[in-house]
N, C-alpha and C. Protein backbone atom coordinates (compact mmCIF):
# COMPACT_ATOMS: atom_id res chain seq x y z
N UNK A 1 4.85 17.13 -95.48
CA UNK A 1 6.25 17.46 -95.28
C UNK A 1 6.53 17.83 -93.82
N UNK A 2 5.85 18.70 -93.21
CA UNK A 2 6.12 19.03 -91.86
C UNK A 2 6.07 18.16 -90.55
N UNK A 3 5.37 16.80 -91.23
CA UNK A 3 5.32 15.32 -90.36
C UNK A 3 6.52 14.83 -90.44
N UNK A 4 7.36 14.64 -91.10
CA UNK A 4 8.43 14.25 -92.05
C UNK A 4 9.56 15.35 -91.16
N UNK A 5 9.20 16.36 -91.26
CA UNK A 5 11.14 17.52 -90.67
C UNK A 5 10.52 17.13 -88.74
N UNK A 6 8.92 17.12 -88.59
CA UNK A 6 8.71 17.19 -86.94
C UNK A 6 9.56 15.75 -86.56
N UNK A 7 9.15 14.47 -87.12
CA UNK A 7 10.14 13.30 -86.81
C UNK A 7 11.43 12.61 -87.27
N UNK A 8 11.83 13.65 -87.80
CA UNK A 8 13.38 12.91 -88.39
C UNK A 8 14.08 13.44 -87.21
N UNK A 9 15.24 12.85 -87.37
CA UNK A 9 16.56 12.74 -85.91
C UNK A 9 17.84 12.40 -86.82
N UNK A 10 18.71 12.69 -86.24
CA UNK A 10 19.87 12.09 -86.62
C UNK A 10 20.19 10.68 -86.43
N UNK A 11 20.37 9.78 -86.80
CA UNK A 11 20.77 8.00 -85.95
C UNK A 11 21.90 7.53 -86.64
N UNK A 12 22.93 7.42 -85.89
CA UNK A 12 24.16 6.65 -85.89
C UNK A 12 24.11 5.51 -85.46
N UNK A 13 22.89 4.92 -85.03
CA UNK A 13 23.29 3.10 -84.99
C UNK A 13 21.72 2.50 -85.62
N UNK A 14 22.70 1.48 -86.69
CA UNK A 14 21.94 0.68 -87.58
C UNK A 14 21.74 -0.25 -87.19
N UNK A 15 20.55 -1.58 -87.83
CA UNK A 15 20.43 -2.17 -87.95
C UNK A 15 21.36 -3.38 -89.07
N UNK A 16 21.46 -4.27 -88.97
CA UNK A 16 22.41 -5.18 -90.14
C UNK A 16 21.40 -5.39 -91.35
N UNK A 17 20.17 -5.00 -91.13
CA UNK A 17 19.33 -5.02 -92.70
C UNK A 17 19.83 -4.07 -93.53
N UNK A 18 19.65 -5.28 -94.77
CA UNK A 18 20.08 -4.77 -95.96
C UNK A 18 19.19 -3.27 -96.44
N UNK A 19 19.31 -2.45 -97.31
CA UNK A 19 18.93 -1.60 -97.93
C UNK A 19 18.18 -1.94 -99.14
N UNK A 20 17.11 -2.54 -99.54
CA UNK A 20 16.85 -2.52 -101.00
C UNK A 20 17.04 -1.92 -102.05
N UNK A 21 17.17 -2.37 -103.11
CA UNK A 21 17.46 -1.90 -104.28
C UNK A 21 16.60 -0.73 -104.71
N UNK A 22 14.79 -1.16 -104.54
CA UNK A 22 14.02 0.36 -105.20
C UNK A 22 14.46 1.72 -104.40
N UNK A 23 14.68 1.11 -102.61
CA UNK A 23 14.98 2.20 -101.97
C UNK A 23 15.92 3.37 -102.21
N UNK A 24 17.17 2.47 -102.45
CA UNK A 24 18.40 3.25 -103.29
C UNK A 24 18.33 4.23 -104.06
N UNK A 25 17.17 3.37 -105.05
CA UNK A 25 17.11 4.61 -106.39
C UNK A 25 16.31 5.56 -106.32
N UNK A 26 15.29 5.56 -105.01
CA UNK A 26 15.02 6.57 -104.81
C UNK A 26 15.72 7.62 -103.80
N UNK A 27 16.83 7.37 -103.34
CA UNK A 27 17.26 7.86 -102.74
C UNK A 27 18.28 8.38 -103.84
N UNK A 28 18.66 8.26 -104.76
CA UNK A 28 19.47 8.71 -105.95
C UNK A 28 18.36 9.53 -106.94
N UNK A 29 17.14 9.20 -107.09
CA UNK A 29 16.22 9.93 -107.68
C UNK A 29 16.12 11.63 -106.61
N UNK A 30 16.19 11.32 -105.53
CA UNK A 30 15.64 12.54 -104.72
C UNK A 30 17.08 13.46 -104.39
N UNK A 31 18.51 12.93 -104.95
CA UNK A 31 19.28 13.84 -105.13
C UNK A 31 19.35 14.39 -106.71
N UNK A 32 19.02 13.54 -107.66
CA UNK A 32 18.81 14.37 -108.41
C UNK A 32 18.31 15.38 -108.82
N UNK A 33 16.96 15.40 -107.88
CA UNK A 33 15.94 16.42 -108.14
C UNK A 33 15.97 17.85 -107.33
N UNK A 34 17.36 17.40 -106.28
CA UNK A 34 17.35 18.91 -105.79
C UNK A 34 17.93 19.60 -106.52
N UNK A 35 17.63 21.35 -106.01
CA UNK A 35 17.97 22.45 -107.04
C UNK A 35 19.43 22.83 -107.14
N UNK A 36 20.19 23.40 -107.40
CA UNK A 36 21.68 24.10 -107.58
C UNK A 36 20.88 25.47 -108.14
N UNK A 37 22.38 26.13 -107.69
CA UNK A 37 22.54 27.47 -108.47
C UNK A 37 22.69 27.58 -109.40
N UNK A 38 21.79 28.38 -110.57
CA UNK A 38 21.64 28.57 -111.80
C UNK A 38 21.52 27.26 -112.46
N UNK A 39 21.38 26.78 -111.83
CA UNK A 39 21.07 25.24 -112.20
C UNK A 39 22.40 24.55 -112.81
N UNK A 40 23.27 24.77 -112.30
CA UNK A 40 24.41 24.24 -112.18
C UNK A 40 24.49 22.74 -112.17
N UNK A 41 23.91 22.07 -111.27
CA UNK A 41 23.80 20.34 -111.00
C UNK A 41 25.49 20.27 -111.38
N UNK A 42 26.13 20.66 -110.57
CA UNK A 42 27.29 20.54 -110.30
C UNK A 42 28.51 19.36 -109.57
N UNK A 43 26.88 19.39 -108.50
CA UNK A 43 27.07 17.96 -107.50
C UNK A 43 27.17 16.46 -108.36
N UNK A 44 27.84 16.18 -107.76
CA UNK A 44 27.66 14.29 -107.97
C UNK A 44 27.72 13.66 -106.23
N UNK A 45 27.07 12.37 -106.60
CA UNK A 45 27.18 11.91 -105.68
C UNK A 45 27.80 9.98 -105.69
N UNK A 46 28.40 9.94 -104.49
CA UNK A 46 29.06 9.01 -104.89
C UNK A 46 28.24 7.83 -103.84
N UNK A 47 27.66 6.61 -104.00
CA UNK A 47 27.30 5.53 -103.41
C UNK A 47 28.33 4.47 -102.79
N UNK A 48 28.14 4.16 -101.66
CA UNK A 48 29.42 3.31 -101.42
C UNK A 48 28.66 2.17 -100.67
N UNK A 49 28.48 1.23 -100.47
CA UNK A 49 27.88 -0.02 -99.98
C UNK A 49 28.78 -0.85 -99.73
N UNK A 50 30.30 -0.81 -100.03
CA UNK A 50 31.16 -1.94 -100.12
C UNK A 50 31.41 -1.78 -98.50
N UNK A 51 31.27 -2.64 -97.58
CA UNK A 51 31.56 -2.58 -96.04
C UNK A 51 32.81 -2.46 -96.15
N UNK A 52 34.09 -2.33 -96.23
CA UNK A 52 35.55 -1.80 -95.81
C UNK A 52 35.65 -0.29 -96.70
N UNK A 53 34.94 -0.43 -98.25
CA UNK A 53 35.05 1.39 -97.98
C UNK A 53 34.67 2.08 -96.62
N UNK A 54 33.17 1.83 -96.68
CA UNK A 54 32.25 2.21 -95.22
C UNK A 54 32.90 2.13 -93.95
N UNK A 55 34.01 1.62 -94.14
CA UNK A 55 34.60 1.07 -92.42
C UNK A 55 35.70 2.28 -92.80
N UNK A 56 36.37 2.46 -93.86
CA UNK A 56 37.66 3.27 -94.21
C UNK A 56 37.18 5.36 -94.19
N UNK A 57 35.82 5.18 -94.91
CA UNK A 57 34.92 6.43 -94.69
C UNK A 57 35.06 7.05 -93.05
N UNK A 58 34.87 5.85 -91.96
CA UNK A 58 34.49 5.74 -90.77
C UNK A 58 35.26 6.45 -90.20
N UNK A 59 36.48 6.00 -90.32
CA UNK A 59 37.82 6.89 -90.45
C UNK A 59 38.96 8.05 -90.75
N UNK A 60 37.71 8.99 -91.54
CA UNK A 60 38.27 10.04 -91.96
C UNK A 60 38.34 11.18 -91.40
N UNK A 61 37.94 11.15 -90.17
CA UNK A 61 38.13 12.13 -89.22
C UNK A 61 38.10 11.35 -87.42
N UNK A 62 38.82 12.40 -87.01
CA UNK A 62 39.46 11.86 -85.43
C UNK A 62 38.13 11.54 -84.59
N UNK A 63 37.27 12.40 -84.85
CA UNK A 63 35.44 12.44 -84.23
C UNK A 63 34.84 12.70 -85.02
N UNK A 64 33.37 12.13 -84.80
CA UNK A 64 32.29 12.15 -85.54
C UNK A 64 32.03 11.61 -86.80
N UNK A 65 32.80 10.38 -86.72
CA UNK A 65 32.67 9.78 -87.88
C UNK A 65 32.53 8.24 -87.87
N UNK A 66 33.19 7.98 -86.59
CA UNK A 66 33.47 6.40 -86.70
C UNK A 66 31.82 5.68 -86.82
N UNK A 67 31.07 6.39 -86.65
CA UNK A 67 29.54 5.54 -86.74
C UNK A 67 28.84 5.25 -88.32
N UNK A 68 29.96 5.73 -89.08
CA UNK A 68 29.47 5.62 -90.20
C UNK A 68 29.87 3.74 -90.47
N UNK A 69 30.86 3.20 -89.86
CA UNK A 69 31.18 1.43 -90.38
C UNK A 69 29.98 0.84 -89.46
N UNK A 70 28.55 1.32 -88.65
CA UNK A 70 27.51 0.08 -88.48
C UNK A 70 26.49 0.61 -89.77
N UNK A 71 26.53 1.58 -90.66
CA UNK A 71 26.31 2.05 -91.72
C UNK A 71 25.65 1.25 -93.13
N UNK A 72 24.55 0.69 -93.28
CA UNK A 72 24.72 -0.17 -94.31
C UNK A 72 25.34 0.83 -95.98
N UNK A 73 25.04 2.17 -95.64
CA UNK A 73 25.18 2.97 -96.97
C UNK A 73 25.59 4.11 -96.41
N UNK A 74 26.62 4.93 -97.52
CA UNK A 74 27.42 5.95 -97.17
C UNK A 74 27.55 6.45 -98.43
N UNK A 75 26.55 8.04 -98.38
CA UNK A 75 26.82 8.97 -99.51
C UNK A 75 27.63 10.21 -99.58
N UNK A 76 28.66 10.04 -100.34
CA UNK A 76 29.63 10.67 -100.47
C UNK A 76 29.14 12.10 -101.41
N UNK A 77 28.87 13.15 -100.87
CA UNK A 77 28.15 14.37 -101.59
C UNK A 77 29.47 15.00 -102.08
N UNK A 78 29.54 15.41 -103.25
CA UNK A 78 30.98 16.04 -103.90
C UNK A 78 30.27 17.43 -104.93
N UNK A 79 31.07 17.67 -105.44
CA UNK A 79 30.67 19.17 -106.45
C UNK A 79 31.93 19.10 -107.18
N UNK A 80 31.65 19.55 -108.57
CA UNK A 80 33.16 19.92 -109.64
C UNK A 80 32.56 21.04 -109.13
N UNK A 81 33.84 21.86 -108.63
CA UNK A 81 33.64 23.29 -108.43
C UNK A 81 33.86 24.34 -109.76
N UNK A 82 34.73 23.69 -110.59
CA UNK A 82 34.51 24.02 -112.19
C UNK A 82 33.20 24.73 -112.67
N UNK A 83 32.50 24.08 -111.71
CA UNK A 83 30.84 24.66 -112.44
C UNK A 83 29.92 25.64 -111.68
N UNK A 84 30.93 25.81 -110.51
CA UNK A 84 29.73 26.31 -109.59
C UNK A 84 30.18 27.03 -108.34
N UNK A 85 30.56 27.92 -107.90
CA UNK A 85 30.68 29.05 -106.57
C UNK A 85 29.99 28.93 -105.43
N UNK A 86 28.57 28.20 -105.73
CA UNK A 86 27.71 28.05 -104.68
C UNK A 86 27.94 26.38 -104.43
N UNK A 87 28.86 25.76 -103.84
CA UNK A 87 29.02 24.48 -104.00
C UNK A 87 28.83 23.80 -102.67
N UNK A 88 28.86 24.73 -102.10
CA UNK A 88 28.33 24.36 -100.91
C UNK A 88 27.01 24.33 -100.42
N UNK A 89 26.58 25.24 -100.62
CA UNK A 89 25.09 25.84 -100.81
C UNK A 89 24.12 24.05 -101.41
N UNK A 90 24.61 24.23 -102.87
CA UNK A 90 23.98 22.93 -103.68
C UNK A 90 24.23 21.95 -102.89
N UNK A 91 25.08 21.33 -102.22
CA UNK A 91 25.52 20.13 -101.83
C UNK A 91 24.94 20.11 -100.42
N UNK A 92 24.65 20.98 -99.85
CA UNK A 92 24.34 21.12 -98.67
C UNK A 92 22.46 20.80 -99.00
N UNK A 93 21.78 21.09 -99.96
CA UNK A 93 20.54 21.42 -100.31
C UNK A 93 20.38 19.68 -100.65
N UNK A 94 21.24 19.26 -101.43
CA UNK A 94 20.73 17.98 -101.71
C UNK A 94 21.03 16.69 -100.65
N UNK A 95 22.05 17.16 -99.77
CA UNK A 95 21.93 16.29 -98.71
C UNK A 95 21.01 16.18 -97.91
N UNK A 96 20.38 17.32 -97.74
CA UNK A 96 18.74 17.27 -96.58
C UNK A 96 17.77 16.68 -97.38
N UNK A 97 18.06 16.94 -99.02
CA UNK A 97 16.84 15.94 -99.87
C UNK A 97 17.02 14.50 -99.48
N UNK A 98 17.83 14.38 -99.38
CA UNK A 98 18.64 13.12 -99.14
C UNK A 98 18.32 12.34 -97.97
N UNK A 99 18.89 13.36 -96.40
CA UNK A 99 17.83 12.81 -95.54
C UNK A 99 16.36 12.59 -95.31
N UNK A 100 15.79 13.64 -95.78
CA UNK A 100 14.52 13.55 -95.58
C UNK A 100 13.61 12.34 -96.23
N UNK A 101 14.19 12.33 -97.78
CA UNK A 101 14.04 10.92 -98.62
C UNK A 101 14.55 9.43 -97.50
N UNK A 102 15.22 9.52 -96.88
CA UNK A 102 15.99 7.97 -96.41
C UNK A 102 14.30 8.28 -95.09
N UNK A 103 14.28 9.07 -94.51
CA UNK A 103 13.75 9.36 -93.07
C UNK A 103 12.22 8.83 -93.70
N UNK A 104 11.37 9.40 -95.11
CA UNK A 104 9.98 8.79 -96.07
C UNK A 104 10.33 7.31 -95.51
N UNK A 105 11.60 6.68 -96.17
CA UNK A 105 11.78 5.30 -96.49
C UNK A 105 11.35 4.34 -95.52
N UNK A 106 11.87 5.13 -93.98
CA UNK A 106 11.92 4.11 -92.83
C UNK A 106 13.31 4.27 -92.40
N UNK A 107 13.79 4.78 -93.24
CA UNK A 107 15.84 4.39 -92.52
C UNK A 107 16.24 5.66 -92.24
N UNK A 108 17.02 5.42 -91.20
CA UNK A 108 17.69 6.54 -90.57
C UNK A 108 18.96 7.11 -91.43
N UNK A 109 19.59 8.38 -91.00
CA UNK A 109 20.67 8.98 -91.81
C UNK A 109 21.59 10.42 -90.65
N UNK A 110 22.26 10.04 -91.04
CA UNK A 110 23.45 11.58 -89.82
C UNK A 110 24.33 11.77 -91.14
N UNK A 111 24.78 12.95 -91.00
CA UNK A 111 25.44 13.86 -91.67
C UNK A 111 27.02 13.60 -90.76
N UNK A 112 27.84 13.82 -91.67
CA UNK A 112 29.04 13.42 -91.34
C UNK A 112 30.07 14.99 -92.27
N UNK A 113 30.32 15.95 -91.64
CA UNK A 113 30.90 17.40 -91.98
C UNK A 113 32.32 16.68 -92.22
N UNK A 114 33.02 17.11 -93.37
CA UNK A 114 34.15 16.58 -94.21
C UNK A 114 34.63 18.07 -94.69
N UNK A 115 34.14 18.71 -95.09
CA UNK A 115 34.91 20.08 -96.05
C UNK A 115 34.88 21.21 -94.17
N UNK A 116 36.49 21.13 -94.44
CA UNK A 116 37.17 21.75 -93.63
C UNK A 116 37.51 21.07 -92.25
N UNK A 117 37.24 19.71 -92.41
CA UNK A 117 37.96 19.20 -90.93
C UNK A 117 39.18 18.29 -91.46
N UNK A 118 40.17 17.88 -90.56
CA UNK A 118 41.41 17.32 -90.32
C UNK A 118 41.28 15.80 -90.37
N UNK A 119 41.75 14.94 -91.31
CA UNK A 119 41.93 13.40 -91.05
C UNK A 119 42.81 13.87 -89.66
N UNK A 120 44.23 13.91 -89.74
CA UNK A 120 44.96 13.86 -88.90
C UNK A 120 45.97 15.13 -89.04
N UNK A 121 47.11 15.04 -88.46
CA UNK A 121 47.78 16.19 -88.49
C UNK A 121 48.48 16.98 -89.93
N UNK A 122 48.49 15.61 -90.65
CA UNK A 122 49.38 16.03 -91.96
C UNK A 122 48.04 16.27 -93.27
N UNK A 123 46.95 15.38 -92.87
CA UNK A 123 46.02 15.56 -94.28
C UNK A 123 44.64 16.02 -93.73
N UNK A 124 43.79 16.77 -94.51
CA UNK A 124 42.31 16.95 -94.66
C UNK A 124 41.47 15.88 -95.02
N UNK A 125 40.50 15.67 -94.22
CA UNK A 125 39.96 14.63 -94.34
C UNK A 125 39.25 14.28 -95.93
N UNK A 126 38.69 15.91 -96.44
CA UNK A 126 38.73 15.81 -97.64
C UNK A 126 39.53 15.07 -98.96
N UNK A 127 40.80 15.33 -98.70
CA UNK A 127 41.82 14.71 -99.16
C UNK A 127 41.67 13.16 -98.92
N UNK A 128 41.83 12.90 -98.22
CA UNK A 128 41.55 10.94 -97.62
C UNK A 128 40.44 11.05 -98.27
N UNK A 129 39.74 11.13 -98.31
CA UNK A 129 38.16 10.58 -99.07
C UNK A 129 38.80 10.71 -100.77
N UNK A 130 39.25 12.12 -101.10
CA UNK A 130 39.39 12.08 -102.84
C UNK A 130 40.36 11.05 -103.01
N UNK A 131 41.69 10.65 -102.29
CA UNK A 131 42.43 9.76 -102.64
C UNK A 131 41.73 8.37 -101.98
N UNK A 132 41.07 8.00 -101.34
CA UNK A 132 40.51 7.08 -101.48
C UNK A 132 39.36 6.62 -102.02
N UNK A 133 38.66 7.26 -102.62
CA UNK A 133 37.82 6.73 -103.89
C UNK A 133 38.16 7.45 -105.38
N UNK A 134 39.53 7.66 -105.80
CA UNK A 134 39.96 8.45 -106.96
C UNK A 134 39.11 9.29 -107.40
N UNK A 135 39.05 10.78 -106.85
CA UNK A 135 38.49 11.27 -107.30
C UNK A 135 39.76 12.75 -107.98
N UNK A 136 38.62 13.20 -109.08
CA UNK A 136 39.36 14.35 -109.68
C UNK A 136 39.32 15.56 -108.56
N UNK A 137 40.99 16.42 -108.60
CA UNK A 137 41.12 17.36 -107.67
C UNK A 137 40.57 18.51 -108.15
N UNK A 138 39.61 18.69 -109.02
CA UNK A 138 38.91 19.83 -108.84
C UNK A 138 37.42 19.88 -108.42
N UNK A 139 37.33 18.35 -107.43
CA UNK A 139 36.09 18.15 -107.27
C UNK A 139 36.14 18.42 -105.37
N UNK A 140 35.53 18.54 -104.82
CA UNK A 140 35.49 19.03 -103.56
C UNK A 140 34.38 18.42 -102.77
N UNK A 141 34.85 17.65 -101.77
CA UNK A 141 34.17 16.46 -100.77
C UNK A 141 33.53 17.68 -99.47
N UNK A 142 32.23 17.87 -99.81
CA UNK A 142 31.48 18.80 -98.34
C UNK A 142 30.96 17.75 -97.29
N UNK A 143 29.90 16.44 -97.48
CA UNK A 143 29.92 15.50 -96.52
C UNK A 143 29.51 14.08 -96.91
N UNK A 144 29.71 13.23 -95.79
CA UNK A 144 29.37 12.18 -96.01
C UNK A 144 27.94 11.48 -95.36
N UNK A 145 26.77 11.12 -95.91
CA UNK A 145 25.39 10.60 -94.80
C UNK A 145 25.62 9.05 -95.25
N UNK A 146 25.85 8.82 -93.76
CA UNK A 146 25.69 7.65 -93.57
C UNK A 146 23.94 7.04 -93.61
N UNK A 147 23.64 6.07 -93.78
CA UNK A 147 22.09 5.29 -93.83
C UNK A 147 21.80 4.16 -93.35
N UNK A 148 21.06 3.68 -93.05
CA UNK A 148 20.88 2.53 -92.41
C UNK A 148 19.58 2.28 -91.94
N UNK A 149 18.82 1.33 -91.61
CA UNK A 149 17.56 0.77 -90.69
C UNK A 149 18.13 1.38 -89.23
N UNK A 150 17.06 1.98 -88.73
CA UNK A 150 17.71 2.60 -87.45
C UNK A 150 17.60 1.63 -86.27
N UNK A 151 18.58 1.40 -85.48
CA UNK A 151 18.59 0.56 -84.44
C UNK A 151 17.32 0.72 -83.68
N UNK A 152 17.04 1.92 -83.06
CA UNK A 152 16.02 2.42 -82.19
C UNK A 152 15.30 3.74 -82.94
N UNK A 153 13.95 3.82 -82.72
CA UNK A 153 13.80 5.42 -83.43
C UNK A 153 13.44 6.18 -82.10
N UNK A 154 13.84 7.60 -82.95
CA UNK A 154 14.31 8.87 -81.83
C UNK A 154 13.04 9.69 -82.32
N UNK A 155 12.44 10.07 -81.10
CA UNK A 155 11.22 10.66 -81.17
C UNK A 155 11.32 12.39 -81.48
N UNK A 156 11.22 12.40 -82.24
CA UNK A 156 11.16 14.00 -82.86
C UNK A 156 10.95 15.05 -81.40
N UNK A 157 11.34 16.27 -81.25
CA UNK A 157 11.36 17.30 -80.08
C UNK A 157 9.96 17.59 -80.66
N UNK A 158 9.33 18.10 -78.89
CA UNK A 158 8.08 18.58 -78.86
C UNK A 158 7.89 19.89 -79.74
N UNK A 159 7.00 20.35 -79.98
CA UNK A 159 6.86 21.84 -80.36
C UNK A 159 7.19 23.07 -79.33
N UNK A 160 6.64 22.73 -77.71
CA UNK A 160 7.18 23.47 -76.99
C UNK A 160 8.29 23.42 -76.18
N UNK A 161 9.61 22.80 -77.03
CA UNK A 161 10.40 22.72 -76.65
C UNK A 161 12.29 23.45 -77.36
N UNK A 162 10.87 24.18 -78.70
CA UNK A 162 11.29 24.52 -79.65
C UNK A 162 11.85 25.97 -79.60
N UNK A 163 12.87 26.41 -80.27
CA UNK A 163 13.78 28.13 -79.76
C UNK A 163 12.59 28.60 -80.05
N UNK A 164 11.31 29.15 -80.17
CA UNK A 164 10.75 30.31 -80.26
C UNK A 164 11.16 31.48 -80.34
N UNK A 165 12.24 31.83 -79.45
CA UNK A 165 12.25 33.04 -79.14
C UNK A 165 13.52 33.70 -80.52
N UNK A 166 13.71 32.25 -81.00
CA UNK A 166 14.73 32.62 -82.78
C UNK A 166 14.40 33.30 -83.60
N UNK A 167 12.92 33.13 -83.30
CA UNK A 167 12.38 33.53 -84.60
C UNK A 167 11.47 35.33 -84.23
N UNK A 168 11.65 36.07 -85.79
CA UNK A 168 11.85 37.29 -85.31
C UNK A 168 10.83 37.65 -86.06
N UNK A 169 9.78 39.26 -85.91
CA UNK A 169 9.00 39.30 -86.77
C UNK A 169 9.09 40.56 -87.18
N UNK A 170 9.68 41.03 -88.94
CA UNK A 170 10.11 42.18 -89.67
C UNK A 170 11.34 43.04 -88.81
N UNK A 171 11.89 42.50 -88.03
CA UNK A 171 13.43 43.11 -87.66
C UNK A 171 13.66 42.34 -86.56
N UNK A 172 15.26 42.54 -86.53
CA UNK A 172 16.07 41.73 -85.49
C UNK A 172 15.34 42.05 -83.89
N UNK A 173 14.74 41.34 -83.42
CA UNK A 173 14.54 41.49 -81.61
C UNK A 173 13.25 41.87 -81.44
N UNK A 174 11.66 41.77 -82.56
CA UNK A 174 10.69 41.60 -82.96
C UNK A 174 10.31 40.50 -83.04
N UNK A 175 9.23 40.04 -81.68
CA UNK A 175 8.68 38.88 -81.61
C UNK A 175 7.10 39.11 -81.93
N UNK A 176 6.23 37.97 -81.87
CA UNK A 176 4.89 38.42 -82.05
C UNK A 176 4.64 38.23 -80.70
């Protein structure tokens, strides 16, 4: 695992290869298997492969998004909040399953932050995503990971290049 978090990166530019089919389902197997609160499994997740959803996704915010249309796959992480308080928490937990699973595969993945930013002046980008893939309004859009074959791969940061000085030992401003 720690080979796996030392070389993953974020990558916003894909390759035009397709995604295979076993890949997918394991990439749907490895959100299933992350945890929720009280075991809630509250989350759903939504698959989108159709290239003009993916191009329309691309679009749901003013920045940081448009890299999702060279995208071959775009997972739409949601929660019925009906079930669950920690919905962020869960959704947030199974999206890193998520990357880390695409990053095993070979394919790259970036996180795309949706719960609490602006399509534009009048709507939440949240909103544009539920009305554009009909979703029920008591369900709540936290982000979108885009996927793909990575154009170029990005070489994981050194170890000594790493905050050290973050990390604290038995109280705040306690280093070893």
């Amino acid at each position: 695992m720690i080979e796996l978090i030392r070389t993953r990166r974020s990558i916003r530019k894909f390759t035009e290869q397709a995604i295979e089919e076993d890949k997918i389902k394991l990439l749907q197997e490895a959100l299933l298997r992350s945890p929720s609160s009280k075991n809630s499994n509250a989350w759903e997740f939504i698959f989108v492969d159709d290239p003009e959803l993916i191009s329309k996704l691309g679009e749901s915010k003013p920045a940081g998004s448009a890299f999702l249309k060279g995208a071959k796959l775009a997972v739409v992480i949601v929660a019925d909040t009906n079930n669950t308080g920690a919905w962020v928490e869960d959704c947030s937990i199974a999206s890193i399953f998520l990357q880390m699973e695409a990053h095993e595969l070979g394919l790259g993945s970036c996180w795309v932050q949706i719960h609490n930013r602006a399509h534009n002046d009048e709507m939440m980008a949240e909103d544009y995503i539920k009305n554009m893939l009909g979703m029920p309004k008591e369900f709540r859009v936290l982000n979108v990971v885009g996927i793909g074959y990575p154009e170029k791969i990005r070489e994981g940061k050194p170890a000594d290049q790493l905050q050290w000085e973050k990390i604290h030992q038995n109280s705040y401003g306690q280093h070893e």
